[in-house]
Protein backbone atom coordinates (compact mmCIF):
# COMPACT_ATOMS: atom_id res chain seq x y z
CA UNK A 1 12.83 5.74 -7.09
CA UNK A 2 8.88 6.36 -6.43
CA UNK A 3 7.28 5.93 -3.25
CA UNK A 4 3.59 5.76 -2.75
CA UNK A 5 1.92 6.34 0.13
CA UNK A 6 -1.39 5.67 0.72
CA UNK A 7 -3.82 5.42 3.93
CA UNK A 8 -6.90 3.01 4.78
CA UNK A 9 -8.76 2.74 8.07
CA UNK A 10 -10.80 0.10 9.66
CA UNK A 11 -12.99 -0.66 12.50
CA UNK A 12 -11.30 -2.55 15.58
CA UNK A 13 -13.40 -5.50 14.61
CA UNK A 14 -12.47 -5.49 10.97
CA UNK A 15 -8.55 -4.67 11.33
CA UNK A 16 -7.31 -8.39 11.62
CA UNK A 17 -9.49 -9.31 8.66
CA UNK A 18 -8.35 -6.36 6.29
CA UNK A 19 -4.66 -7.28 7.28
CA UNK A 20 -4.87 -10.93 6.39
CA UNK A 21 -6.75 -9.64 3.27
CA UNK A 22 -3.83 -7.65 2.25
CA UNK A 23 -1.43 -10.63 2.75
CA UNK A 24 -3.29 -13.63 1.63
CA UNK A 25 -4.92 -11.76 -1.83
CA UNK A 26 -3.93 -8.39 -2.53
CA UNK A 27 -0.32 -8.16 -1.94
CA UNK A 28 -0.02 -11.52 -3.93
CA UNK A 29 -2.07 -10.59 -6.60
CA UNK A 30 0.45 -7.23 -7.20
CA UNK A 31 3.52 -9.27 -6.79
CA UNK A 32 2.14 -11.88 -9.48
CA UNK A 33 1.57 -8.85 -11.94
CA UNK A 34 5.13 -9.02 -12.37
CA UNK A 35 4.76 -4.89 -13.22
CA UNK A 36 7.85 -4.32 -14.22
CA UNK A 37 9.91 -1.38 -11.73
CA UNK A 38 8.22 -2.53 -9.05
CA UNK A 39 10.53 -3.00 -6.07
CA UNK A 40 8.23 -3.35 -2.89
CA UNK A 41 5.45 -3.07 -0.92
CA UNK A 42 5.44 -2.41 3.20
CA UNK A 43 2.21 -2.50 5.26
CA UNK A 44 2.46 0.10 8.41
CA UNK A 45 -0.45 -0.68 11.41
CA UNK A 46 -1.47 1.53 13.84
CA UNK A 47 -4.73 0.97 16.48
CA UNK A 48 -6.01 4.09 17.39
CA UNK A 49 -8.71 4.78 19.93
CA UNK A 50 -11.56 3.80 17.97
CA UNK A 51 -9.78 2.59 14.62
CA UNK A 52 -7.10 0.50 13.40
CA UNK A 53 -4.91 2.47 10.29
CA UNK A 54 -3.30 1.19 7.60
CA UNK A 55 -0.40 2.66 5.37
CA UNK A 56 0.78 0.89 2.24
CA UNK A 57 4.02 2.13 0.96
CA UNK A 58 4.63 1.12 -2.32
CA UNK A 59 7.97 1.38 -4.16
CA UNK A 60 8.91 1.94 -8.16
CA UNK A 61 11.99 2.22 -9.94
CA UNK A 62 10.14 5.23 -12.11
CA UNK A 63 6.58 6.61 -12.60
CA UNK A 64 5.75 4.26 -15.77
CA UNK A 65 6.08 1.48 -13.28
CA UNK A 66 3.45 3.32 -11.08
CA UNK A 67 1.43 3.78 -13.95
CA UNK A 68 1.43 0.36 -15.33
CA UNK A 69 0.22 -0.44 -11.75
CA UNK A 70 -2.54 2.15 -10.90
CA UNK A 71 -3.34 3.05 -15.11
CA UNK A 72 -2.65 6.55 -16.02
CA UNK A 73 -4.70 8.38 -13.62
CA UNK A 74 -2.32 7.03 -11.75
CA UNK A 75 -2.82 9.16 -8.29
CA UNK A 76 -5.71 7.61 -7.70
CA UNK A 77 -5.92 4.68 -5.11
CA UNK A 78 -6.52 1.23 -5.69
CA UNK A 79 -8.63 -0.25 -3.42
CA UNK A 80 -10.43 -3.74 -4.49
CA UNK A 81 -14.12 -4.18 -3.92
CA UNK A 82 -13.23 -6.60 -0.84
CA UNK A 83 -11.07 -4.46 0.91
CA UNK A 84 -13.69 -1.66 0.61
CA UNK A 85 -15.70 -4.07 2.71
CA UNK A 86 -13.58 -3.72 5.59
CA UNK A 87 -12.78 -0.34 5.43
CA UNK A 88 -14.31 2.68 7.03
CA UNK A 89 -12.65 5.15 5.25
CA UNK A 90 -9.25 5.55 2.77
CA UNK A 91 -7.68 7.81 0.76
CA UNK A 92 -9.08 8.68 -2.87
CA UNK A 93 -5.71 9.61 -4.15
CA UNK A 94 -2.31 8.04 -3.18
CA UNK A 95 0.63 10.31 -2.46
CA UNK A 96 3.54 10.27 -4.73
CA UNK A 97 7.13 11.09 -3.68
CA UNK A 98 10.71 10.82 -5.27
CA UNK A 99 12.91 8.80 -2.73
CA UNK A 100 15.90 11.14 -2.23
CA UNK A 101 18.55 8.92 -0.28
CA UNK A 102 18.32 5.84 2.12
CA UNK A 103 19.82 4.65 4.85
CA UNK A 104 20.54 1.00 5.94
CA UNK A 105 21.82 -0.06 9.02
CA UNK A 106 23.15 -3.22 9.90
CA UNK A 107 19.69 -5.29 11.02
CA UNK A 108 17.54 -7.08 9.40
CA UNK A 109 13.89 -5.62 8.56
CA UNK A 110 10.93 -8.45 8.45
C-alpha cells in the first residue's frame, strides 16, 4: 500500500472555507473518479498561531493507482484552481511512502 502525504495552509479566515471545499467538491470529485487502487483519503487540521494547516493523506493499493490519479509526474501535488484561492501556501510535490504494517484497535475512526 501507498500513502501520500501532502500539506496546504490557509489563513484563519479562509480555513473553514478550504475545509468545506475539500468535502463538498474535491474529495467527491476523487471518489467519483472511481481510480481504480484507491482506498482512502483522510483530512488532518491543525490552527496554528497565525494559520490553519491542512494534511491530506491519501491511500493506494500500488503506485499505478497514484499515477492514474496525479498523471505520471506523479509527485507532484494536485491542487485545483479553487483551492489555490484559499490557500497561502502548499506543497509542490506530495510525499510518497510504502505503508509497512497497521494497527487497528477496537474503536471506531470517523
Amino acid at each position: 500500500m501507498i500513502a501520500r502525504i501532502w500539506h496546504g495552509y490557509t489563513t484563519l479566515s479562509d480555513a473553514d472555507a478550504y475545509e468545506a471545499l475539500l468535502r463538498e467538491e474535491i474529495f467527491k470529485g476523487i471518489v467519483n473518479k472511481k481510480i481504480a487502487g484507491f482506498i482512502g483519503i483522510q483530512l488532518l487540521r491543525r490552527t496554528l498561531a497565525e494559520e490553519v494547516e491542512f494534511i491530506t493523506l491519501m491511500h493506494f493499493d500500488h503506485l499505478q493507482a497514484v499515477k492514474d490519479f496525479a498523471g505520471p509526474d506523479y509527485e507532484k501535488a494536485v491542487v485545483p484552481e479553487a483551492a489555490q484561492k484559499l490557500l497561502k501556501r502548499f506543497d509542490a510535490q506530495s510525499q510518497h511512502y510504502q505503508v509497512m504494517d497497521t494497527l487497528q484497535g477496537e474503536a471506531t475512526i470517523k
